[in-house]
Protein backbone atom coordinates (compact mmCIF):
# COMPACT_ATOMS: atom_id res chain seq x y z
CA UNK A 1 40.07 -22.59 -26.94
CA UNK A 2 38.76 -19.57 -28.17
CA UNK A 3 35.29 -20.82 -28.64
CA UNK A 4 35.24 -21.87 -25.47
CA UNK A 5 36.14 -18.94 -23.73
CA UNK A 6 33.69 -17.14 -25.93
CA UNK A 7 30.87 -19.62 -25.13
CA UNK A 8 31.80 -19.54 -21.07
CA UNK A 9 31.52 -15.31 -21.85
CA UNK A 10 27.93 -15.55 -23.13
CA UNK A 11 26.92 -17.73 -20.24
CA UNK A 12 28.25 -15.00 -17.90
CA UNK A 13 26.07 -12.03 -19.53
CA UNK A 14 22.49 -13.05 -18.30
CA UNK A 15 24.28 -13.63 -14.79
CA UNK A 16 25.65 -9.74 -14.66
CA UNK A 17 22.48 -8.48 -15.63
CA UNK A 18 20.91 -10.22 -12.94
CA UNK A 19 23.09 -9.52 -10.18
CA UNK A 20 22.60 -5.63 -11.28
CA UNK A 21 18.88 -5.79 -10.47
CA UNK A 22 20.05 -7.72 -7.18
CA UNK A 23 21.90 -4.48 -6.14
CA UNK A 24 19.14 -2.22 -7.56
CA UNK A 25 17.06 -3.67 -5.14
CA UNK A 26 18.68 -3.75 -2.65
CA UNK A 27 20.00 -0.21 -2.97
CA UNK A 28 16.15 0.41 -3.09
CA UNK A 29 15.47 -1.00 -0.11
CA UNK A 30 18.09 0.67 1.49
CA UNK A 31 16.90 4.10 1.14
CA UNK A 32 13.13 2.78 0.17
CA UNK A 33 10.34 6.07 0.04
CA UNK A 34 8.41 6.04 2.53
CA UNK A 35 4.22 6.62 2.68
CA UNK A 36 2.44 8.52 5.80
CA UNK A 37 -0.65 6.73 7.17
CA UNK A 38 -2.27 9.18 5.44
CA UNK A 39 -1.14 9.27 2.20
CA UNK A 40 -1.99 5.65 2.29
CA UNK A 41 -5.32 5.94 2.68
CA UNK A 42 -6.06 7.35 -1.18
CA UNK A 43 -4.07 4.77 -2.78
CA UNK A 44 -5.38 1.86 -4.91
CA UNK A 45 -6.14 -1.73 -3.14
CA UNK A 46 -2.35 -3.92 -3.54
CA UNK A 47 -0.47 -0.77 -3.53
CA UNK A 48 2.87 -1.20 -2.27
CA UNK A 49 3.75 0.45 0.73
CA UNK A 50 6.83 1.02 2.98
CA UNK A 51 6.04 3.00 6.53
CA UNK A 52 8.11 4.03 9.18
CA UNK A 53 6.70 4.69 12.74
CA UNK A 54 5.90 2.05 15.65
CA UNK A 55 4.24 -0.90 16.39
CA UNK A 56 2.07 0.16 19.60
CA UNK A 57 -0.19 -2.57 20.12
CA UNK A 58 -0.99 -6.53 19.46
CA UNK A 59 -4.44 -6.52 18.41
CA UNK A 60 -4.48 -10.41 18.46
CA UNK A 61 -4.32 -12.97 15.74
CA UNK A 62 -1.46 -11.47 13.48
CA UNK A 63 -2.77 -8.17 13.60
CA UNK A 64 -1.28 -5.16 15.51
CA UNK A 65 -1.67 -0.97 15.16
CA UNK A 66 0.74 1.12 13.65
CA UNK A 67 1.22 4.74 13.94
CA UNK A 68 3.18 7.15 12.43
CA UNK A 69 3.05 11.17 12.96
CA UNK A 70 0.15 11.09 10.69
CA UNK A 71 -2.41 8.48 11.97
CA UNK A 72 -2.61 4.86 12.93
CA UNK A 73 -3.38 1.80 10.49
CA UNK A 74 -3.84 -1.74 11.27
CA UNK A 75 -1.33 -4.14 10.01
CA UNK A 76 -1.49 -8.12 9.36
CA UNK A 77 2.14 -9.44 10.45
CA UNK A 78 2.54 -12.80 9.93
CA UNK A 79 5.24 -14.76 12.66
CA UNK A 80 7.42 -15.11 9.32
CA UNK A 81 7.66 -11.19 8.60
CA UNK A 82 9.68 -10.72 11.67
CA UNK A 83 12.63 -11.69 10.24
CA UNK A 84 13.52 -12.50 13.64
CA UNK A 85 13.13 -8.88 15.11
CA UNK A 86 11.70 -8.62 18.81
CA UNK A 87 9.67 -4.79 19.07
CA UNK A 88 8.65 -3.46 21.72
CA UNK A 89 6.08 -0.10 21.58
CA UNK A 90 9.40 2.46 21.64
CA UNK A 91 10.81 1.05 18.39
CA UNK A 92 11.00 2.76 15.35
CA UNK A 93 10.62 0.30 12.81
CA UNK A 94 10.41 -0.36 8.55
CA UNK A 95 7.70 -1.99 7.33
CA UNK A 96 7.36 -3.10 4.00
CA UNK A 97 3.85 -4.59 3.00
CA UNK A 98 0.76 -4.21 0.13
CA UNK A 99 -1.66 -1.82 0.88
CA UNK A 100 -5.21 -4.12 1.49
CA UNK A 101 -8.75 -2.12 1.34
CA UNK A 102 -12.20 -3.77 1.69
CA UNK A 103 -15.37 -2.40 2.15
CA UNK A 104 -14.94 -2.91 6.43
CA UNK A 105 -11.25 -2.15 6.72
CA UNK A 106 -8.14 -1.03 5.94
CA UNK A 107 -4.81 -2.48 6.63
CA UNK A 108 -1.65 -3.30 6.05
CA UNK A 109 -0.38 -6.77 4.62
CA UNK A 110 3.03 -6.94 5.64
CA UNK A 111 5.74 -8.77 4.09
CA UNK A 112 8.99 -7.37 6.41
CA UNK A 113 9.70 -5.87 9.25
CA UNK A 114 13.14 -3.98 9.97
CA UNK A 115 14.19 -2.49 13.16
């Protein structure tokens, strides 16, 4: 019986370990850092970023403007990165993306958005 509990023990240890780094992310993305539009601008292509600020306008095929006290960026939001959130131009929202630089543009490839 003994071995058995033992054995059921060691299966549990990899399981604790990663439910830790469940709540360390999420406790990360609770009180994530946030990055000014410009501050953004010097960092390295696939950076990722988390900005707070507003939506203020559909540009048209997945792509909208942000803008935070600091400047506006463009952002690419695809109809999955909702997460079900309707925003109008007075909300304050989270977004939580990779930073994406080219030689014509720079933008935003979002992966959530939280009101």
């Amino acid at each position: 019986m003994k071995k058995v509990s033992f054995i059921a023990m060691l299966a549990l240890v990899p399981m604790c370990g990663a439910m830790a780094m469940q709540n360390k992310n999420t406790s990360k993305q609770m009180n994530p850092t946030y990055w000014s539009v410009t501050e953004i601008m010097s960092l390295p292509d696939n950076s990722p970023v988390v900005l707070r600020g507003k939506i203020t306008k559909n540009m048209g095929n997945e792509v909208f403007l942000f803008e935070d006290s600091t400047g506006t960026i463009m952002l690419e939001i695809d109809e999955t990165d909702w997460n079900g959130n309707t925003v109008t131009v007075d909300d304050i929202v989270t977004v939580y993306g990779n930073l994406d630089k080219n030689d014509d543009y720079i933008e935003v490839d979002v992966t959530s958005v939280q009101k």
